[in-house]
C-alpha atoms as a PDB file:
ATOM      1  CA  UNK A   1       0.000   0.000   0.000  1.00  0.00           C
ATOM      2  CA  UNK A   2       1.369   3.431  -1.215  1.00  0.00           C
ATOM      3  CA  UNK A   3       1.358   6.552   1.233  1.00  0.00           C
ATOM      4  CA  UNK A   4      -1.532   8.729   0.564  1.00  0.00           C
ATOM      5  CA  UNK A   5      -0.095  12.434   1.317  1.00  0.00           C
ATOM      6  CA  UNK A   6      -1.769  15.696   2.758  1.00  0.00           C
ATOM      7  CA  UNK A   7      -0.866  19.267   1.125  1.00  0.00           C
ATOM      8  CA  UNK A   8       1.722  19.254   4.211  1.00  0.00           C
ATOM      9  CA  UNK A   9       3.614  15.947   2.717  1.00  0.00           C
ATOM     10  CA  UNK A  10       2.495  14.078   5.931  1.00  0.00           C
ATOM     11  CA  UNK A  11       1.322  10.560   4.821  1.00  0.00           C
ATOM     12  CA  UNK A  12      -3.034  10.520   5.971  1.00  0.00           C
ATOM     13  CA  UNK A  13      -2.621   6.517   7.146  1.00  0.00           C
ATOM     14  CA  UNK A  14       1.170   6.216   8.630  1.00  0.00           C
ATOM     15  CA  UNK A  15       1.848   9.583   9.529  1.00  0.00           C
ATOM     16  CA  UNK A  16       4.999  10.106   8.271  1.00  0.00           C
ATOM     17  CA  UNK A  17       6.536  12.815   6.538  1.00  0.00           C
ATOM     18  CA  UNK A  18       8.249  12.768   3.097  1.00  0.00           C
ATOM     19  CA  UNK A  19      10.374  15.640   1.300  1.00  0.00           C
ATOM     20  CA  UNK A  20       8.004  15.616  -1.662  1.00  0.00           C
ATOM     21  CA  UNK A  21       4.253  14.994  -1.770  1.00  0.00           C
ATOM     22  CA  UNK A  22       4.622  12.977  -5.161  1.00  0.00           C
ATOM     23  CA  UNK A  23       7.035  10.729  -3.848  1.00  0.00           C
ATOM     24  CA  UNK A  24       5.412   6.933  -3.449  1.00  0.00           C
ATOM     25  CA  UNK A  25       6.687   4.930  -0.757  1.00  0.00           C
ATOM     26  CA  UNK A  26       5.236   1.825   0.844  1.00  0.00           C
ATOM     27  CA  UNK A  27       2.962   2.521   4.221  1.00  0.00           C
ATOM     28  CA  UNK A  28       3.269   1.006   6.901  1.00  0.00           C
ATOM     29  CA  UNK A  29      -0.163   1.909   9.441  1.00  0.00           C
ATOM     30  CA  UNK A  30       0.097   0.949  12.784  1.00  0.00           C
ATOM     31  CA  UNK A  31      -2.692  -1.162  14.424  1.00  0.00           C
ATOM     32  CA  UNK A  32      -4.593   1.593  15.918  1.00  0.00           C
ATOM     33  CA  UNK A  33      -4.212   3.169  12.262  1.00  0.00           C
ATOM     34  CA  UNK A  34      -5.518   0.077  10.956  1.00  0.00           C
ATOM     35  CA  UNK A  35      -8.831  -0.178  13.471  1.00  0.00           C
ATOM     36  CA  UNK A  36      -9.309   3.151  13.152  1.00  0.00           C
ATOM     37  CA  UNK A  37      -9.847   2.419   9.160  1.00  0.00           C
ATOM     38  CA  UNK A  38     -11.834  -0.567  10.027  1.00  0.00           C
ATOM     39  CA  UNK A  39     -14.285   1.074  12.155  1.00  0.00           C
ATOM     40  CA  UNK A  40     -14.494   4.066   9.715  1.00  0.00           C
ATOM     41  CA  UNK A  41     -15.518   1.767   7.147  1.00  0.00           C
ATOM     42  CA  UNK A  42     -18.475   0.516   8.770  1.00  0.00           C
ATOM     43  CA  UNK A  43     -19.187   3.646   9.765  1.00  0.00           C
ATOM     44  CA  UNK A  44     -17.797   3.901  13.291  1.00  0.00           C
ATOM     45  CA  UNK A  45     -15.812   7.602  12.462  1.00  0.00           C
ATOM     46  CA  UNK A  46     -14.074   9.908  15.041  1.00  0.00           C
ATOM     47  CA  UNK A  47     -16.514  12.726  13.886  1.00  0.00           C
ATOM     48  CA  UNK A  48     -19.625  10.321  15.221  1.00  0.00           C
ATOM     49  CA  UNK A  49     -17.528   9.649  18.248  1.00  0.00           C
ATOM     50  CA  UNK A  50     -16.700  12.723  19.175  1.00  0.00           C
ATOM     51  CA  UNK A  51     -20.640  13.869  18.572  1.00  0.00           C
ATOM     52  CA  UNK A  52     -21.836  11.251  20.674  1.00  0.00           C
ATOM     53  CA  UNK A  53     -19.053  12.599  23.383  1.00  0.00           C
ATOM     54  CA  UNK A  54     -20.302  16.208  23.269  1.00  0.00           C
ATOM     55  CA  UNK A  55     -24.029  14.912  23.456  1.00  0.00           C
ATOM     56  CA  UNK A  56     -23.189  13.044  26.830  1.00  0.00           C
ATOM     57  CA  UNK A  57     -21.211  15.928  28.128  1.00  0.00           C
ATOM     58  CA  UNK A  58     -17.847  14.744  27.526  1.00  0.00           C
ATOM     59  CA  UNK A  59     -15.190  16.911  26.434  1.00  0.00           C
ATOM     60  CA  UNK A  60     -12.886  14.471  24.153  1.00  0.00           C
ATOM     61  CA  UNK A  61     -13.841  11.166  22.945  1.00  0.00           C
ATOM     62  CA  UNK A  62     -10.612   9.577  23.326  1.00  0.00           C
ATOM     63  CA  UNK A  63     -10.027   8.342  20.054  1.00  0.00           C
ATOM     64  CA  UNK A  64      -6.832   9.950  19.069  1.00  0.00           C
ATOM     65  CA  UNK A  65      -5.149   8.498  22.786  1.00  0.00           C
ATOM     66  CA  UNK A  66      -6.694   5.644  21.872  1.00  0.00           C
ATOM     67  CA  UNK A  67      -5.321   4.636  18.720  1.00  0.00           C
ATOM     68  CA  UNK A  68      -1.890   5.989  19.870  1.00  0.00           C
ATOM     69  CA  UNK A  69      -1.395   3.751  22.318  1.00  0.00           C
ATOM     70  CA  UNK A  70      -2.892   0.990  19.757  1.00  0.00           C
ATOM     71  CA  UNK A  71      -0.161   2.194  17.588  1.00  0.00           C
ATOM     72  CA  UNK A  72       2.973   1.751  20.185  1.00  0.00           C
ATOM     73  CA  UNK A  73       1.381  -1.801  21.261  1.00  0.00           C
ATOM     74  CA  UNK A  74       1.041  -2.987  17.926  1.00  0.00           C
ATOM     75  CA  UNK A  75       5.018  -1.377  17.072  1.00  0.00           C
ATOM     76  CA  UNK A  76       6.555  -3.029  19.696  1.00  0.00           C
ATOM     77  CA  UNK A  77       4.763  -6.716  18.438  1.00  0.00           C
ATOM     78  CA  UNK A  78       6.168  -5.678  15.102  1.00  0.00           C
ATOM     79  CA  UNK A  79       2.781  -4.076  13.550  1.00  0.00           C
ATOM     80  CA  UNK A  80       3.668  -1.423  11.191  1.00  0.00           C
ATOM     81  CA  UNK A  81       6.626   0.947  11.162  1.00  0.00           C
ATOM     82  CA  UNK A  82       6.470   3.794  13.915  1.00  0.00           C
ATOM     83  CA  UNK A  83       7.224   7.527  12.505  1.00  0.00           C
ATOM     84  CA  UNK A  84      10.824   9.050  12.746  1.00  0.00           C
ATOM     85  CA  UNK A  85      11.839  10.225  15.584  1.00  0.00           C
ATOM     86  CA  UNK A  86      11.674  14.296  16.349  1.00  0.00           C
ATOM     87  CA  UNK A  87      14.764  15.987  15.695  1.00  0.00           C
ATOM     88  CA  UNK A  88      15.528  19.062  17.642  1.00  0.00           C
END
């Protein structure tokens, strides 16, 4: 699967950056990328979860913690390739 970029050059599913936007490199999502597709393809998006949130009187839906943490579990069993680290 190819990186899909934003106008920034961030890739939309693995997050990383690239130097051009028209460069094509493999992806690599992490596992909460990947169930974060899974359940917006059945309809389950962080839009609806966040409305849902506000409608209950909660601030933040959790979502993005969430699938972060997914993310770092699934890199550590070897589950897609975690960004570059931060220079700076």
């Amino acid at each position: 699967m190819n990186c899909v970029f934003n106008q920034n050059a961030v890739c939309l599913r693995c997050g990383q950056s690239a130097s051009a936007p028209n460069i094509k490199r493999n992806c690599h999502p992490g596992l909460g990328d990947m169930v974060a597709a899974g359940l917006a393809a059945v309809g389950i998006t962080k839009d609806r979860a966040q409305a849902v949130a506000n409608a209950v009187g909660v601030k933040d839906c959790g979502c993005a913690g969430r699938q972060a943490a997914l993310n770092q579990a699934g890199y550590r069993l070897g589950i897609g390739t975690p960004p570059p680290a931060e220079s700076g």
